[in-house]
PDB file of N, CA and C in Angstrom:
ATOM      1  N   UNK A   1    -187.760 178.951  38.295  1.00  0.00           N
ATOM      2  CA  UNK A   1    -189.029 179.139  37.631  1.00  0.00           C
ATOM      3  C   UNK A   1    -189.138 178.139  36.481  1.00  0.00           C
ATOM      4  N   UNK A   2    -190.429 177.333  36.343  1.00  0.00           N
ATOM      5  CA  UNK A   2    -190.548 176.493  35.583  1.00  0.00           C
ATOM      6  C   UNK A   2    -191.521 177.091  34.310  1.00  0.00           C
ATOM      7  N   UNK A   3    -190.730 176.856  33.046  1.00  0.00           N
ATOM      8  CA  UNK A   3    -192.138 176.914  32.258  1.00  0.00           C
ATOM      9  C   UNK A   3    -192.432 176.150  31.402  1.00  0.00           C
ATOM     10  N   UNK A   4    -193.879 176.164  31.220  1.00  0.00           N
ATOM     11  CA  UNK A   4    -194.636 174.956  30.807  1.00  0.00           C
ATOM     12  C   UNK A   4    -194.668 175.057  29.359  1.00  0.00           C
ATOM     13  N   UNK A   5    -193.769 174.385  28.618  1.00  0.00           N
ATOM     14  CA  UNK A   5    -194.042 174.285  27.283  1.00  0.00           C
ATOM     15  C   UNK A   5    -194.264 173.072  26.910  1.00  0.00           C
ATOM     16  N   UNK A   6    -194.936 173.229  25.736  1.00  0.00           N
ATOM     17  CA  UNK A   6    -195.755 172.387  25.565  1.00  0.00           C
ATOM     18  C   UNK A   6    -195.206 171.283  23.950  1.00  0.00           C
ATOM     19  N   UNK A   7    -194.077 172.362  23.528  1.00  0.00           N
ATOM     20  CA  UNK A   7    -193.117 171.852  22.690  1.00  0.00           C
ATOM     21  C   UNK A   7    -193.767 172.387  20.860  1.00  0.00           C
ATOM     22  N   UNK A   8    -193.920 171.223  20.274  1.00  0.00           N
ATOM     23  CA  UNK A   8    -194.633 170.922  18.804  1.00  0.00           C
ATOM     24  C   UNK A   8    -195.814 171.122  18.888  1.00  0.00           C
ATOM     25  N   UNK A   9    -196.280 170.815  20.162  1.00  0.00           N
ATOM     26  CA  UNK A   9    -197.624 170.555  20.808  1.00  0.00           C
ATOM     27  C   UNK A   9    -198.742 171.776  20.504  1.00  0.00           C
ATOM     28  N   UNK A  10    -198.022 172.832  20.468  1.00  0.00           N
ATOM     29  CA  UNK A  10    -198.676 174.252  20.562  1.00  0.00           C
ATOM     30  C   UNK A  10    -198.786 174.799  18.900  1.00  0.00           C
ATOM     31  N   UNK A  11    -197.393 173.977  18.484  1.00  0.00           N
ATOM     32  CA  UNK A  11    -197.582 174.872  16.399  1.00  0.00           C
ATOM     33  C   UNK A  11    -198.309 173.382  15.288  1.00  0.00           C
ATOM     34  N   UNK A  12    -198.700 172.308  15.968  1.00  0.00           N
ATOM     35  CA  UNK A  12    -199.804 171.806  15.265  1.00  0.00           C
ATOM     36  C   UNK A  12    -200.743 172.032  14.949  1.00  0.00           C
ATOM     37  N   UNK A  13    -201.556 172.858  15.774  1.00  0.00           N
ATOM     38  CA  UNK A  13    -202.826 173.843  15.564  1.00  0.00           C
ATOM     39  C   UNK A  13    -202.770 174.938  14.924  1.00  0.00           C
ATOM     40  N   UNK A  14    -201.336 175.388  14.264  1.00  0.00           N
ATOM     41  CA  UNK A  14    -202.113 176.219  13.074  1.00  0.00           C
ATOM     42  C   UNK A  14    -201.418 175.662  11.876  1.00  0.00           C
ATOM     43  N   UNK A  15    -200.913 174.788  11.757  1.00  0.00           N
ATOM     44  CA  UNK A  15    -200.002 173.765  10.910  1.00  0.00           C
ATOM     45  C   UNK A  15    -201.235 173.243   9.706  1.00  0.00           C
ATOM     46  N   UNK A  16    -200.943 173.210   8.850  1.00  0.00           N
ATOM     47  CA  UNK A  16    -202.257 172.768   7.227  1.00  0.00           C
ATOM     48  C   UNK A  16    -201.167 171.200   7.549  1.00  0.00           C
ATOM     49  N   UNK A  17    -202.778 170.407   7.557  1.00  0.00           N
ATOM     50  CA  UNK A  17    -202.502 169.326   7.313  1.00  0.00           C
ATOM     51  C   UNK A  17    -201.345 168.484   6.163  1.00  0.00           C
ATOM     52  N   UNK A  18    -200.960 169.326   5.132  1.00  0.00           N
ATOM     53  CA  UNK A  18    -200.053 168.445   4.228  1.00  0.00           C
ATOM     54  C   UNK A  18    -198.622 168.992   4.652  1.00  0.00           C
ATOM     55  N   UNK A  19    -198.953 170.380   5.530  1.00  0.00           N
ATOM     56  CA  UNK A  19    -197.098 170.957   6.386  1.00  0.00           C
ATOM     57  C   UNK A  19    -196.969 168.985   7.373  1.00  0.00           C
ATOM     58  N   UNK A  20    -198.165 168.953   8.173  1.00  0.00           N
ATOM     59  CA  UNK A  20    -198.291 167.897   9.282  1.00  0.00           C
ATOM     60  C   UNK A  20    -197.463 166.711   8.177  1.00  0.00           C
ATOM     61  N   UNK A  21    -197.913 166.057   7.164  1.00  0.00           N
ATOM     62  CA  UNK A  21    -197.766 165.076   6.467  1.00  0.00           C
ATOM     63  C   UNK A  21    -196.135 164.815   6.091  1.00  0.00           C
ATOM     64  N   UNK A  22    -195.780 166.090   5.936  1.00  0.00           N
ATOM     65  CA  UNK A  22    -194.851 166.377   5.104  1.00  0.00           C
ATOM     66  C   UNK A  22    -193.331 166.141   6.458  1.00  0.00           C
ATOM     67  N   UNK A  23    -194.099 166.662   7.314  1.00  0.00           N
ATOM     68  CA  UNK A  23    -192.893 166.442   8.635  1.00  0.00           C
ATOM     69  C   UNK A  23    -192.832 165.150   9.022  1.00  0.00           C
ATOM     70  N   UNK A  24    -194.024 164.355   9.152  1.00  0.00           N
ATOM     71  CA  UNK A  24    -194.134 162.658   9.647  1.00  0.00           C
ATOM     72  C   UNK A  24    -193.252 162.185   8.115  1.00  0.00           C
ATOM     73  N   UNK A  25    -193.385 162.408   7.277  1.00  0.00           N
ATOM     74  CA  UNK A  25    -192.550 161.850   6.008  1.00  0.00           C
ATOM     75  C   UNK A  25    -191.476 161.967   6.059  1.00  0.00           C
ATOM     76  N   UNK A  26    -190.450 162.845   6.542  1.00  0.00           N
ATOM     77  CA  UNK A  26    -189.259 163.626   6.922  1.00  0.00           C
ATOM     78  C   UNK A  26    -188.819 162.901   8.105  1.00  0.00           C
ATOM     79  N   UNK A  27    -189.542 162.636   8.907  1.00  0.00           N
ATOM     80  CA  UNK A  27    -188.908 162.327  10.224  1.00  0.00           C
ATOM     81  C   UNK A  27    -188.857 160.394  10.185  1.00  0.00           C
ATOM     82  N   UNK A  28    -189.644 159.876   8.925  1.00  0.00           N
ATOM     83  CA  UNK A  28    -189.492 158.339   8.531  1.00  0.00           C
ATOM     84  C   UNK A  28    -188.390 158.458   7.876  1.00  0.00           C
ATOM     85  N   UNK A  29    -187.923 159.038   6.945  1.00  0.00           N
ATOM     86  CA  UNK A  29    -187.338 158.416   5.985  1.00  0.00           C
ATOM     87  C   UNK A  29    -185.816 159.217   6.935  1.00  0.00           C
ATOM     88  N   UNK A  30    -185.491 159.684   7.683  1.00  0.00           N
ATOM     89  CA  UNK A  30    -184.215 159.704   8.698  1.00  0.00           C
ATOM     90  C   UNK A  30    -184.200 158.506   9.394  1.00  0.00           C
ATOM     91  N   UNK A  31    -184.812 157.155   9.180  1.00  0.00           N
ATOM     92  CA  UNK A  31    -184.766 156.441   9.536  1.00  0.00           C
ATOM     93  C   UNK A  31    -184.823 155.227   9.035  1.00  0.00           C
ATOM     94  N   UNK A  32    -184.422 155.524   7.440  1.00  0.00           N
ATOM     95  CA  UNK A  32    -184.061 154.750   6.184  1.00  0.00           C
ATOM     96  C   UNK A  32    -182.592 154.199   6.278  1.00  0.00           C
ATOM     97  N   UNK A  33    -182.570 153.024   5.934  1.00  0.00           N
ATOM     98  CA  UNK A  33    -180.912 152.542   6.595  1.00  0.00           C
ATOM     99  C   UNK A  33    -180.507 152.295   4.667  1.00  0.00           C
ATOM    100  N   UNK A  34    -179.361 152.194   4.865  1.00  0.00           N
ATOM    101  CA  UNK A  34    -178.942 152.184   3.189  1.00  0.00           C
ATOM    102  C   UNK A  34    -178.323 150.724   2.803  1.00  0.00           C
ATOM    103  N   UNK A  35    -178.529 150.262   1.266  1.00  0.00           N
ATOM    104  CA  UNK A  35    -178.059 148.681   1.162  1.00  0.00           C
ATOM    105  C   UNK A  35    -176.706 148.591   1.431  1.00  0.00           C
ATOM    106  N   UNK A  36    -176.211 147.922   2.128  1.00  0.00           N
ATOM    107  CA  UNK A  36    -174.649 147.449   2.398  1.00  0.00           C
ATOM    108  C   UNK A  36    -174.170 147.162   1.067  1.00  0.00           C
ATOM    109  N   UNK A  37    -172.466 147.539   0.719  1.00  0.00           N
ATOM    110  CA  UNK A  37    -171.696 146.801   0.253  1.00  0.00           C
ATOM    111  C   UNK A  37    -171.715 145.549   0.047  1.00  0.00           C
ATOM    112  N   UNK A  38    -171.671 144.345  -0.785  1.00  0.00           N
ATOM    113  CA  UNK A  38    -171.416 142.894  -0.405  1.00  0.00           C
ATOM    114  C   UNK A  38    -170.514 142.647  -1.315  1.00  0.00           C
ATOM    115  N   UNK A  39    -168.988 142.277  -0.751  1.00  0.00           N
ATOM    116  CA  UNK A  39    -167.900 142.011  -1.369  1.00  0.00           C
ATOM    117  C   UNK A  39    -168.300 140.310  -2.382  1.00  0.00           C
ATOM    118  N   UNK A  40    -167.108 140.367  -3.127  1.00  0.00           N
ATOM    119  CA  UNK A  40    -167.533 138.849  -3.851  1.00  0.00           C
ATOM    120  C   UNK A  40    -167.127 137.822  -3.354  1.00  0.00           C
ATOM    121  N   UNK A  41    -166.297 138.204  -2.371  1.00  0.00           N
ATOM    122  CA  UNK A  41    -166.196 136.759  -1.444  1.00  0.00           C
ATOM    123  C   UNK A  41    -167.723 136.242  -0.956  1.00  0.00           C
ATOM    124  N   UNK A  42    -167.953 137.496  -0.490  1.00  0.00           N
ATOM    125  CA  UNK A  42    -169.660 136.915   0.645  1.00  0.00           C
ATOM    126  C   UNK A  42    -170.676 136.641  -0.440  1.00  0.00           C
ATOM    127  N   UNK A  43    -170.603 137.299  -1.357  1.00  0.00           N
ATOM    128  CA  UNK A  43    -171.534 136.748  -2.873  1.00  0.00           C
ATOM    129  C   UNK A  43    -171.004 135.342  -2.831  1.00  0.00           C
ATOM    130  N   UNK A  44    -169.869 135.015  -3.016  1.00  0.00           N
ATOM    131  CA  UNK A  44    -170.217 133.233  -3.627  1.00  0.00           C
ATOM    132  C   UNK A  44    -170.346 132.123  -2.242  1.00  0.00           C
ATOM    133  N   UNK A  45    -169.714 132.987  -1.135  1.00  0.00           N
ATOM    134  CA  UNK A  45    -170.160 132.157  -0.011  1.00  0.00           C
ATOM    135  C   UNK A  45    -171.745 131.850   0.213  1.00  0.00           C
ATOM    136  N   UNK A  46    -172.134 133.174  -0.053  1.00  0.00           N
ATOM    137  CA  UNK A  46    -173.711 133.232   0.363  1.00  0.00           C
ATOM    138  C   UNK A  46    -174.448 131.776  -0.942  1.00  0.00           C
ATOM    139  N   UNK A  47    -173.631 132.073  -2.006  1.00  0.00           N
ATOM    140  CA  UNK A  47    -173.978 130.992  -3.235  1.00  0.00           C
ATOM    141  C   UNK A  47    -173.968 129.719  -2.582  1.00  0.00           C
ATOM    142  N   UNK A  48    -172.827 129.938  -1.887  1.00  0.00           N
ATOM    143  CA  UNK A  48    -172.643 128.191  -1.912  1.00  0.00           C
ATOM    144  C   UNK A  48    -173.587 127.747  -1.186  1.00  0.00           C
ATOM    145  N   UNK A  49    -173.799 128.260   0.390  1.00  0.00           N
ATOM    146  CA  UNK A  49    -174.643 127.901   1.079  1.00  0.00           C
ATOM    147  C   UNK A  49    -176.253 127.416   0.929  1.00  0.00           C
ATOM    148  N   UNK A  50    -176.402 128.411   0.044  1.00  0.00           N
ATOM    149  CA  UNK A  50    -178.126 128.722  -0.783  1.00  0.00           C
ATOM    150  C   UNK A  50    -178.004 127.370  -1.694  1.00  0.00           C
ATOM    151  N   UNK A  51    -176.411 126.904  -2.343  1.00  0.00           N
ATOM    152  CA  UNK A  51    -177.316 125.362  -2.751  1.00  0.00           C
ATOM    153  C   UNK A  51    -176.994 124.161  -2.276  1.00  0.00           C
ATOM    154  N   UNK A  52    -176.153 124.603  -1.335  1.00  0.00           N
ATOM    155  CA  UNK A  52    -176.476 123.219  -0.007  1.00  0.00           C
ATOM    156  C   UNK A  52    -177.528 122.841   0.571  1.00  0.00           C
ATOM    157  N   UNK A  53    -178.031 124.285   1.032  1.00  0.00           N
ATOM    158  CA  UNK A  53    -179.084 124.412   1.958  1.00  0.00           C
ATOM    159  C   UNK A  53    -180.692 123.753   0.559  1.00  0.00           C
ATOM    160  N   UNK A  54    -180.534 123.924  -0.585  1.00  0.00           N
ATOM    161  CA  UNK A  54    -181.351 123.595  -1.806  1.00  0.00           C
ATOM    162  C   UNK A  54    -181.528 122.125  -1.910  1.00  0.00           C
ATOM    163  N   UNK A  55    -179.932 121.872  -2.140  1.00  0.00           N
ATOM    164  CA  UNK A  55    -179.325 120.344  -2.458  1.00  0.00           C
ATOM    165  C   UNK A  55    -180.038 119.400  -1.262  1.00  0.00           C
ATOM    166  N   UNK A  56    -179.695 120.021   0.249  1.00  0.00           N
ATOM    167  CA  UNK A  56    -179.822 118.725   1.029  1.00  0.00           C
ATOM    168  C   UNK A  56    -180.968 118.779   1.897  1.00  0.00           C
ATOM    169  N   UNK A  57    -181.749 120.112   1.697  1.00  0.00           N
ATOM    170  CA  UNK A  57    -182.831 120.416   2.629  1.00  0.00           C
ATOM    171  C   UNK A  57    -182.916 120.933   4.098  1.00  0.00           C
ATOM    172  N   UNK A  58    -181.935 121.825   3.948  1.00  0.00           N
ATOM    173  CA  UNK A  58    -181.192 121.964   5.278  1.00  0.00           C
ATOM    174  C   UNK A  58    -182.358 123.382   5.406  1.00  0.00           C
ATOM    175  N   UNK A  59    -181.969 123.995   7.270  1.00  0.00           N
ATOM    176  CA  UNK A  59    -182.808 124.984   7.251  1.00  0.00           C
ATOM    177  C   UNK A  59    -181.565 126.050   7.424  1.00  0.00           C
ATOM    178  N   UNK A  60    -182.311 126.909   6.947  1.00  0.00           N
ATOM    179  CA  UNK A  60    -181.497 128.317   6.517  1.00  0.00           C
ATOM    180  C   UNK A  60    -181.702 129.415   7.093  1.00  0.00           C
ATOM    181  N   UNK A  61    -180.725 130.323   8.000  1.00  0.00           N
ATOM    182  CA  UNK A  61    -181.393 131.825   7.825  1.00  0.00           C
ATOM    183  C   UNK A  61    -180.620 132.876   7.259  1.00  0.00           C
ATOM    184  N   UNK A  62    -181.534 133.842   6.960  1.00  0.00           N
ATOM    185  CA  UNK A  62    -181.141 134.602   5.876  1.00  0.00           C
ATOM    186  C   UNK A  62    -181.352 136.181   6.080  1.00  0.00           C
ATOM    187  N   UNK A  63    -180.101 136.729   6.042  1.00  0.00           N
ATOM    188  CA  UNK A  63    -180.297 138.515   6.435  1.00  0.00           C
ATOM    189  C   UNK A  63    -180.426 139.021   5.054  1.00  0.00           C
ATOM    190  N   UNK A  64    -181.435 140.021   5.074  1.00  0.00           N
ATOM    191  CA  UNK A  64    -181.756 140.396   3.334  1.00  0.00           C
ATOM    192  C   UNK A  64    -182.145 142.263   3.895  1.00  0.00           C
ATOM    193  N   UNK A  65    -182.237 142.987   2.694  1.00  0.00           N
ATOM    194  CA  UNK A  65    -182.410 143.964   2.347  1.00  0.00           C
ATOM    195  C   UNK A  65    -183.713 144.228   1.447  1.00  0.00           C
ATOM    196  N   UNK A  66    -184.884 145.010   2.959  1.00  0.00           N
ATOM    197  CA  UNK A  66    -186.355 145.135   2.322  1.00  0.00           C
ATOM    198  C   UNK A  66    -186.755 146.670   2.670  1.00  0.00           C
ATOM    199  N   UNK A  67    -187.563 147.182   2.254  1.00  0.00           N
ATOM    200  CA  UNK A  67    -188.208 148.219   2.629  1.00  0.00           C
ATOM    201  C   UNK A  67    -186.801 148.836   3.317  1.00  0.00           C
ATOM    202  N   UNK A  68    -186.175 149.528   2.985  1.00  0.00           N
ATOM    203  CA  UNK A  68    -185.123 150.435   3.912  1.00  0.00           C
ATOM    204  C   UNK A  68    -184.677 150.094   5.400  1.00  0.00           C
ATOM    205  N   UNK A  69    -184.931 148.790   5.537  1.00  0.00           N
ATOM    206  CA  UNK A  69    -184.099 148.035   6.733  1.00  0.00           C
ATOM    207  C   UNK A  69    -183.638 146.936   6.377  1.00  0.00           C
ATOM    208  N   UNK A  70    -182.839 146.227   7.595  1.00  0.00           N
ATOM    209  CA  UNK A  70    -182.665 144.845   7.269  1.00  0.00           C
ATOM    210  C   UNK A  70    -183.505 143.883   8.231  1.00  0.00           C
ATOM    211  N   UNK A  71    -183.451 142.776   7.091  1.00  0.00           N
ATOM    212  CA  UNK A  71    -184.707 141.851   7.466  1.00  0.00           C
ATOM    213  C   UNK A  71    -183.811 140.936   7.914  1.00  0.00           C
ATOM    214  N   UNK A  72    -184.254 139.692   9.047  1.00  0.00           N
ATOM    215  CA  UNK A  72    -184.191 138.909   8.916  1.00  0.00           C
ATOM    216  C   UNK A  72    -185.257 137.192   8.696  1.00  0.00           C
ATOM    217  N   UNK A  73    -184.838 136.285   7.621  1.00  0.00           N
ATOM    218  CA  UNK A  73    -185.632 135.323   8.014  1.00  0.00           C
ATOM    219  C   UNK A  73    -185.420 133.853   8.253  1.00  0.00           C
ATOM    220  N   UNK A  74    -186.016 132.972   9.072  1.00  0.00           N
ATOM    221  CA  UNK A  74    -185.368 131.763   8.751  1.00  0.00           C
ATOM    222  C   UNK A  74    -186.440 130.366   8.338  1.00  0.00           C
ATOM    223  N   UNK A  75    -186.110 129.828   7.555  1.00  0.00           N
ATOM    224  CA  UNK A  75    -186.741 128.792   6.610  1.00  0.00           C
ATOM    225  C   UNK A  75    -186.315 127.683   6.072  1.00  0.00           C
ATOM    226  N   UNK A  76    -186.969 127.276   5.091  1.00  0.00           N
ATOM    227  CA  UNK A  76    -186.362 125.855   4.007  1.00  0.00           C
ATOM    228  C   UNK A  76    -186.666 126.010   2.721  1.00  0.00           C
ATOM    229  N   UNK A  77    -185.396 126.571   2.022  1.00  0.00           N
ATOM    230  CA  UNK A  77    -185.936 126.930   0.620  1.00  0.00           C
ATOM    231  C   UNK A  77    -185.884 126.174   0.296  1.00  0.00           C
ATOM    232  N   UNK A  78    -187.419 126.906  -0.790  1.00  0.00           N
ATOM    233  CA  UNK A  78    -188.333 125.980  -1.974  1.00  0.00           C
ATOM    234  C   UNK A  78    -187.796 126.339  -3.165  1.00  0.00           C
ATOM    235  N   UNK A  79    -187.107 127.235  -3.697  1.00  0.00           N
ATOM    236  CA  UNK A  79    -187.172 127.311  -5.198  1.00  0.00           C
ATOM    237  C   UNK A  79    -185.803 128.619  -5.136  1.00  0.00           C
ATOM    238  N   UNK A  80    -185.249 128.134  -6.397  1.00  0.00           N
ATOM    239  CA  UNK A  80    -184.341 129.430  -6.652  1.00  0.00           C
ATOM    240  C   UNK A  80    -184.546 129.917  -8.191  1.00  0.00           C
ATOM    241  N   UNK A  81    -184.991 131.123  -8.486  1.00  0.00           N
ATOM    242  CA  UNK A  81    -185.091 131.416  -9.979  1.00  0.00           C
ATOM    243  C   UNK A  81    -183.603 132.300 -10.720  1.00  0.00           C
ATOM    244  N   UNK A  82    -182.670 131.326 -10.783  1.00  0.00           N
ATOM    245  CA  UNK A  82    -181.863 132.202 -11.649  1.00  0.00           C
ATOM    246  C   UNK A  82    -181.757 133.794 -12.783  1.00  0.00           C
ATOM    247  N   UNK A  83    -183.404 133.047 -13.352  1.00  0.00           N
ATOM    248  CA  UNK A  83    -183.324 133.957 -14.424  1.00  0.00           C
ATOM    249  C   UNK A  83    -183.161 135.350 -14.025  1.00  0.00           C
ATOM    250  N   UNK A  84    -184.534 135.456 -12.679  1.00  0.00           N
ATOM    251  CA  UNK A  84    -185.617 136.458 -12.650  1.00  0.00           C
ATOM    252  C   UNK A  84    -184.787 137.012 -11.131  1.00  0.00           C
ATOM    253  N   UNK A  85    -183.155 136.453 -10.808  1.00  0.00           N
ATOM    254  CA  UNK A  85    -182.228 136.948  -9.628  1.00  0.00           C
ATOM    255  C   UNK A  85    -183.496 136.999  -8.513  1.00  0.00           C
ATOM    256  N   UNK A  86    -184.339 135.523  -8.155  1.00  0.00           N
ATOM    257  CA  UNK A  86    -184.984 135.631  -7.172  1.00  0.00           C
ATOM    258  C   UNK A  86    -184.973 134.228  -6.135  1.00  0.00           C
ATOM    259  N   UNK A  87    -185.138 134.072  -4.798  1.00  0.00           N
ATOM    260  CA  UNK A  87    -185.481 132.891  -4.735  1.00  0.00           C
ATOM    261  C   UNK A  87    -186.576 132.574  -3.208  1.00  0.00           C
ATOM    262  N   UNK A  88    -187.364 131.598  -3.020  1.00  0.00           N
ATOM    263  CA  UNK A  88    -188.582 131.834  -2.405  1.00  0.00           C
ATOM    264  C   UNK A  88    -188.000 130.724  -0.979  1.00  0.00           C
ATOM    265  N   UNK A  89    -188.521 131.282   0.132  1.00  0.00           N
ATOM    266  CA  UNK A  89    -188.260 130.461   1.199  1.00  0.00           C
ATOM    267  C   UNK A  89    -189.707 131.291   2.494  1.00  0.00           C
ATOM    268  N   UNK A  90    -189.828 130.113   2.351  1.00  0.00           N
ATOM    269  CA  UNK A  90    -191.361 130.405   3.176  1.00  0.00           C
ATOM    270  C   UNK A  90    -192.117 131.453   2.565  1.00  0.00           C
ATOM    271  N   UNK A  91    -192.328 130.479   1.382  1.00  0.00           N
ATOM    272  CA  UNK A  91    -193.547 131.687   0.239  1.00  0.00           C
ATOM    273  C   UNK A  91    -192.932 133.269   0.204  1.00  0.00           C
ATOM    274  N   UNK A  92    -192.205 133.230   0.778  1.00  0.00           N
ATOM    275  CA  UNK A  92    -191.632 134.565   0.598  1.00  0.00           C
ATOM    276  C   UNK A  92    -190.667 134.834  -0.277  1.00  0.00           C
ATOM    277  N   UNK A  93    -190.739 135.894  -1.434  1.00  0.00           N
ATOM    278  CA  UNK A  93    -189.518 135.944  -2.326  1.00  0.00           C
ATOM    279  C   UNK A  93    -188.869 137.301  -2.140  1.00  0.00           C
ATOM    280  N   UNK A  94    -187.258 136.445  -2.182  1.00  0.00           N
ATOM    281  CA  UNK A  94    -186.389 137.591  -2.092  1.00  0.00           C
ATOM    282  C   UNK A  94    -186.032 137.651  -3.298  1.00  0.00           C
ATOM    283  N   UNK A  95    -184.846 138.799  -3.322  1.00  0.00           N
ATOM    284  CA  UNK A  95    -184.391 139.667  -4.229  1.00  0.00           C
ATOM    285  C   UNK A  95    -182.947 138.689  -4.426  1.00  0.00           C
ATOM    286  N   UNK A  96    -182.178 138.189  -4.942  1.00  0.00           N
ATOM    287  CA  UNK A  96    -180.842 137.495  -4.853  1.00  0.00           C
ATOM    288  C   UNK A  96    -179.475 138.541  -4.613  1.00  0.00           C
ATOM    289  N   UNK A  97    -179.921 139.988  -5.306  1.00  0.00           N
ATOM    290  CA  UNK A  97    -179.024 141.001  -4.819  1.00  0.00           C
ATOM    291  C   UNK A  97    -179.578 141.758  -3.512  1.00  0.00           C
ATOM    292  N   UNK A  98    -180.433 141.323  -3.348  1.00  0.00           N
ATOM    293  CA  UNK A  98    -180.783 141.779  -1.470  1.00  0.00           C
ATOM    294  C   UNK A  98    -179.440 141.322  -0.671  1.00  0.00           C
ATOM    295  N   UNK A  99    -179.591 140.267  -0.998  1.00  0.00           N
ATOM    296  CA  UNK A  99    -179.009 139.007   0.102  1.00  0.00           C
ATOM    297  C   UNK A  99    -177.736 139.521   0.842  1.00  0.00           C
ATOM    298  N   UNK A 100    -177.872 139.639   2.104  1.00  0.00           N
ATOM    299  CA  UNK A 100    -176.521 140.038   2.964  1.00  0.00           C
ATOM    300  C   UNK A 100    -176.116 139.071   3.540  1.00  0.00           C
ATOM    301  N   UNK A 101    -176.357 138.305   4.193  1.00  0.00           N
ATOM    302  CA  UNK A 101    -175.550 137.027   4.579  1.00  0.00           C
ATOM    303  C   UNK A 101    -176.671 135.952   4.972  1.00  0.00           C
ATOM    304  N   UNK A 102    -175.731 134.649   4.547  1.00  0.00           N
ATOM    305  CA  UNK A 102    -176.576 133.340   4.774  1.00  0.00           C
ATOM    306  C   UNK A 102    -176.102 132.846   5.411  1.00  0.00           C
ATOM    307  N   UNK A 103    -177.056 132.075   6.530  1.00  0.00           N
ATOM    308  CA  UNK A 103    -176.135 130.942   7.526  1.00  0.00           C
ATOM    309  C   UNK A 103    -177.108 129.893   7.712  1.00  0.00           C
ATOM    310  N   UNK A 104    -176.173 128.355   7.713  1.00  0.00           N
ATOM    311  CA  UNK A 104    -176.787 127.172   7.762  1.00  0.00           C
ATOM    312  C   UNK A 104    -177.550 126.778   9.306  1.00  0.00           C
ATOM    313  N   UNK A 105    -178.559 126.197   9.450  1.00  0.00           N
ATOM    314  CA  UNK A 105    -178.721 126.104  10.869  1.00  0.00           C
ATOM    315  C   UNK A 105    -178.444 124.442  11.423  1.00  0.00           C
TER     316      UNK A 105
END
């Protein structure tokens, strides 16, 4: 004997819209990944690379830490701001403590 359920399907209809909100919010953020560790070896490796890749115009890609995932991008950085721990590669600015690994292309 089969029966037909219909699952979630059936307790949305008497569910108040901010219960609804509150579960889609719950069921995103279980899907929040957390910032990695980055030892200081891979900190000054990642350094070095970022001013080779500065120095000689090389193209770069770059795994970073955005919105609760990891990003990846690849480019030709334009600018590094020491002060402000930022630096821009295809108009895009990262975070300098984002940064999970750099590789030359």
């Amino acid at each position: 004997m089969k029966v037909n359920d219909r699952g979630t399907m059936k307790w949305t209809s008497i569910m108040l819209p901010e219960h609804i909100e509150a579960l889609n919010k719950m069921w995103e953020e279980q899907d929040h990944k957390e910032m990695p560790e980055i030892d200081e070896q891979q900190i000054a490796e990642n350094n070095l690379l970022l001013q080779d890749a500065l120095e000689n115009d090389l193209q770069i890609r770059i795994k970073y830490f955005a919105d609760h995932d990891h990003k990846i991008i690849v480019g030709y950085l334009l600018h590094i701001d020491i002060l402000n721990k930022r630096l821009f590669l295809n108009d895009i600015e990262i975070n300098l403590e984002h940064i999970i690994e750099v590789t030359l292309l």
